[in-house]
N, C-alpha and C. Protein backbone atom coordinates (compact mmCIF):
# COMPACT_ATOMS: atom_id res chain seq x y z
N UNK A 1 309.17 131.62 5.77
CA UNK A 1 307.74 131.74 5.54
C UNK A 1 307.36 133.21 5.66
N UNK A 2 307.09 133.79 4.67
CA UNK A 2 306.55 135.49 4.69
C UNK A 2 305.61 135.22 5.79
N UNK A 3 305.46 136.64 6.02
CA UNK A 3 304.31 137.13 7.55
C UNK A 3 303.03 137.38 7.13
N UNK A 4 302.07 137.49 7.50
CA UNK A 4 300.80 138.16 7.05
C UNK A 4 300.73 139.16 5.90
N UNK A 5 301.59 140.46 6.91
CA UNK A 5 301.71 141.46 5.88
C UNK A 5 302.45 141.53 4.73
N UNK A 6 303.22 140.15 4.35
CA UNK A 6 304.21 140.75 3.37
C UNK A 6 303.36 139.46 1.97
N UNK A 7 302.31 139.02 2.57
CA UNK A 7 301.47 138.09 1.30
C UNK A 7 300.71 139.41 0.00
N UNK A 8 300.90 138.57 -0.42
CA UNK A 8 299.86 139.59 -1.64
C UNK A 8 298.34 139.36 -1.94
N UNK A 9 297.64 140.51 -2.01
CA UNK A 9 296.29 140.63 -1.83
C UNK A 9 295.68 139.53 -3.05
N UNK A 10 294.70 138.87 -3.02
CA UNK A 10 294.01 138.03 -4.16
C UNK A 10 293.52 138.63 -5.19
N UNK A 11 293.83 138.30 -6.57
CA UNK A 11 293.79 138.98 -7.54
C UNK A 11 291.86 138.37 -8.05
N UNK A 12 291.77 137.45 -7.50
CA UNK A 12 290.23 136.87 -7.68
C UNK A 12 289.03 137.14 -7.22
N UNK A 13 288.95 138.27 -6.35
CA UNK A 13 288.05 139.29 -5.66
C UNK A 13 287.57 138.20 -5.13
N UNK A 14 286.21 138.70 -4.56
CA UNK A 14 285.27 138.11 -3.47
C UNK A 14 284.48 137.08 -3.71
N UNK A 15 284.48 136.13 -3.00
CA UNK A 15 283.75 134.48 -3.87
C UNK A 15 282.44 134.93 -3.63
N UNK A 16 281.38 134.12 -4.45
CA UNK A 16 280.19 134.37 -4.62
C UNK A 16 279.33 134.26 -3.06
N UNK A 17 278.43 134.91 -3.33
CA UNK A 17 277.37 134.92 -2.26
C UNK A 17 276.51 133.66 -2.29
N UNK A 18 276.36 133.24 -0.70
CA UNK A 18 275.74 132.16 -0.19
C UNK A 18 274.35 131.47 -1.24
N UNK A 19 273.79 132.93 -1.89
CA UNK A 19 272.66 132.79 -2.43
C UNK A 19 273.00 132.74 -3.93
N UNK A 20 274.02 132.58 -4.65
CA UNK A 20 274.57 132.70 -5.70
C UNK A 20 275.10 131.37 -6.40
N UNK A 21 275.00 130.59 -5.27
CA UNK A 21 275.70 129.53 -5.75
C UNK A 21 274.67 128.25 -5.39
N UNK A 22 273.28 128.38 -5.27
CA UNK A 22 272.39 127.73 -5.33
C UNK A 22 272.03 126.94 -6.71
N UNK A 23 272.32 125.42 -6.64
CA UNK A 23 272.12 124.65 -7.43
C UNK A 23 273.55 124.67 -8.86
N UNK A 24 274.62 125.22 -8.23
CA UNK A 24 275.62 124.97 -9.48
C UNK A 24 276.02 123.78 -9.19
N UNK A 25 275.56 122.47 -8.67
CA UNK A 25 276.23 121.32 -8.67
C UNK A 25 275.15 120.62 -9.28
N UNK A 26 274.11 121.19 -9.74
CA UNK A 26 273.15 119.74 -10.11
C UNK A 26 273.63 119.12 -11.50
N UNK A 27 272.47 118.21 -12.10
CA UNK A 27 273.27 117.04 -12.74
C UNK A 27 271.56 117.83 -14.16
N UNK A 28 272.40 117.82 -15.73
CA UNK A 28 271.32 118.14 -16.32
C UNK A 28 270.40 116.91 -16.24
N UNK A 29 269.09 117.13 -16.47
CA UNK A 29 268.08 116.46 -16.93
C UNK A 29 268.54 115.23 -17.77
N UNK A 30 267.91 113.64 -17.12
CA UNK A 30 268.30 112.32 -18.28
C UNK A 30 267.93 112.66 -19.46
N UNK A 31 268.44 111.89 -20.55
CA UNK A 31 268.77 112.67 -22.04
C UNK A 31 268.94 114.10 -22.34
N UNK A 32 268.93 114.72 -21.32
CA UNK A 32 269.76 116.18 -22.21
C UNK A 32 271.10 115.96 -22.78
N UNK A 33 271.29 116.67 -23.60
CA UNK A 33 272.96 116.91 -24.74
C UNK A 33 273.29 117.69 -23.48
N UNK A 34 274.83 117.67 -23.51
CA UNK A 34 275.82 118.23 -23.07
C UNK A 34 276.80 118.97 -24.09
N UNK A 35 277.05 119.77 -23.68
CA UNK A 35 278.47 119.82 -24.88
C UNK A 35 279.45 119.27 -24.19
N UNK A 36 280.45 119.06 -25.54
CA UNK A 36 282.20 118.83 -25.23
C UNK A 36 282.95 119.24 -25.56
N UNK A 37 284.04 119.15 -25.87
CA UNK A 37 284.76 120.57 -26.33
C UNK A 37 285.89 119.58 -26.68
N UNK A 38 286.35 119.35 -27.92
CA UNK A 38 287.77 118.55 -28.17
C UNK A 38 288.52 119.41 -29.46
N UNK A 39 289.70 119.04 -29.23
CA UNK A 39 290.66 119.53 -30.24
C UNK A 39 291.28 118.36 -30.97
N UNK A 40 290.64 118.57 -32.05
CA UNK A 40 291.47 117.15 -33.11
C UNK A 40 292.07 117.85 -34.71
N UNK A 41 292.87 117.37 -35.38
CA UNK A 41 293.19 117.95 -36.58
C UNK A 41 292.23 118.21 -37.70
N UNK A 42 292.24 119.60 -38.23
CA UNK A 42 291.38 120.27 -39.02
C UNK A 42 291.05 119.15 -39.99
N UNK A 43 291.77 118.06 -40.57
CA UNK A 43 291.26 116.82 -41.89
C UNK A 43 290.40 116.03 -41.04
N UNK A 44 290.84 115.39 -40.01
CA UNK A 44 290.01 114.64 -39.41
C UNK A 44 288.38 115.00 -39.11
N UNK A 45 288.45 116.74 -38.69
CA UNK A 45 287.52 117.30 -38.50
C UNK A 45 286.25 117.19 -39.71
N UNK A 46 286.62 117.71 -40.76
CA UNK A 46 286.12 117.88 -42.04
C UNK A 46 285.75 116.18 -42.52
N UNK A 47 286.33 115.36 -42.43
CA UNK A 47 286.17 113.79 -42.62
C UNK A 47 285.31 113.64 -41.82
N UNK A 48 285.17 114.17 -40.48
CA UNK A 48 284.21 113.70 -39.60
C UNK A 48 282.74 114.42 -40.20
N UNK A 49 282.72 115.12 -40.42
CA UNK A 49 281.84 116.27 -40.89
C UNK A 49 281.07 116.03 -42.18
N UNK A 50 282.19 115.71 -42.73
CA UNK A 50 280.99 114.79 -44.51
C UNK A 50 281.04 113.40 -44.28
N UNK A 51 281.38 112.45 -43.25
CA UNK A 51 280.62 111.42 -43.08
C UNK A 51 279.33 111.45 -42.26
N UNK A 52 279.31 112.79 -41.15
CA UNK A 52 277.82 112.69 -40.71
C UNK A 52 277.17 113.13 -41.48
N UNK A 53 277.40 113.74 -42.38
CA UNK A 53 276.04 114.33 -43.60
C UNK A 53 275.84 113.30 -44.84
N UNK A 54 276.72 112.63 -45.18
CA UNK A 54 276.56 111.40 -46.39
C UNK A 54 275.83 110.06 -45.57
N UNK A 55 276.22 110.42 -44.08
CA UNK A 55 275.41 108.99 -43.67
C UNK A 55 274.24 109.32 -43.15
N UNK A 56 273.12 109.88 -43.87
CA UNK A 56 271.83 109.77 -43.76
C UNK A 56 271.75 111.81 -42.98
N UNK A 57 272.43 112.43 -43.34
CA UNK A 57 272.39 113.62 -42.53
C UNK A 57 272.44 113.91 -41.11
N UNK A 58 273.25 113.19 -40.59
CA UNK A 58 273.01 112.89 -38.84
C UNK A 58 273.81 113.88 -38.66
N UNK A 59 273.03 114.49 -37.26
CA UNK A 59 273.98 115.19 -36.39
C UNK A 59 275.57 114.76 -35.93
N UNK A 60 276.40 115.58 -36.12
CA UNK A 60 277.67 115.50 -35.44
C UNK A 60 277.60 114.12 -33.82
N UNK A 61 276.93 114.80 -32.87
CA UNK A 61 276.90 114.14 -32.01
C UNK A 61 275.91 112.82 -32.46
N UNK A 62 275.30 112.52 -32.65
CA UNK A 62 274.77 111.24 -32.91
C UNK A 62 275.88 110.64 -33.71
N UNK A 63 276.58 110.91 -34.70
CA UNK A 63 277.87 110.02 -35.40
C UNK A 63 278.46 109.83 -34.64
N UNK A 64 278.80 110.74 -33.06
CA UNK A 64 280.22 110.56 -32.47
C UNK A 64 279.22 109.42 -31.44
N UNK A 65 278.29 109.35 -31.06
CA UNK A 65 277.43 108.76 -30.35
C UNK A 65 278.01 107.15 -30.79
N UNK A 66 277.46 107.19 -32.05
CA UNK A 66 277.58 105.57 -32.40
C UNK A 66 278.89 105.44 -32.48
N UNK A 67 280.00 106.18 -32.94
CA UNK A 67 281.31 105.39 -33.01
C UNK A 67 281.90 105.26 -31.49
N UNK A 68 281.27 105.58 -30.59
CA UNK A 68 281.84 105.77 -29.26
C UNK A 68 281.43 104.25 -28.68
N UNK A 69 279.83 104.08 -29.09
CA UNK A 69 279.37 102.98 -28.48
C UNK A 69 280.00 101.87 -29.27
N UNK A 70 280.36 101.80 -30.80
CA UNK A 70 281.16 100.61 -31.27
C UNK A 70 282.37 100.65 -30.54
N UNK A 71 282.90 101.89 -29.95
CA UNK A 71 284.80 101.61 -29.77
C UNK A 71 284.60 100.67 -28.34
N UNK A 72 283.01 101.21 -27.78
CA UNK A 72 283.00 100.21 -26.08
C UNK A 72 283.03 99.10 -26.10
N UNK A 73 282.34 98.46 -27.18
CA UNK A 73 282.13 97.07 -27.89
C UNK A 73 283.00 96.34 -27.90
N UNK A 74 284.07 96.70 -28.89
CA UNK A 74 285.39 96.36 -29.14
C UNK A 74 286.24 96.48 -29.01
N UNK A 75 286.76 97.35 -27.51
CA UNK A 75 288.02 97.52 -27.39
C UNK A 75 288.12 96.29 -26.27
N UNK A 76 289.73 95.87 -26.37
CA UNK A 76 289.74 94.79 -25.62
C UNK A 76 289.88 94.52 -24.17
């Protein structure tokens, strides 16, 4: 087990101040959007992309909205 002196100094400097970190745990506002962040294949992407605009011009997230709530529906 190395000694005190032979550890290496933290490359992550000094954690935030007491007063700095006021309210980073809250929860957004009911119905606010969130983002998400996913990685799926560039065709799928683009498929996803001209079916939310051919189906009535909907936002991205409202398409992913409803196919999320059908997959809760029906998965077994």
């Amino acid at each position: 087990m190395p000694s005190l002196g032979q550890l290496k100094p933290s490359r992550k400097g000094m954690p935030p101040k007491p007063q700095e970190t006021i309210n980073n745990l809250s929860r957004p506002p009911a119905g606010a959007k969130v983002k998400i962040q996913l990685t799926i294949d560039p065709e799928i992407k683009a498929e996803f992309e001209t079916e939310a605009f051919t189906s009535g011009r909907m936002e991205l997230s409202e398409l992913f909205e409803k196919v999320y709530r059908f997959w809760q529906q029906h998965k077994s």
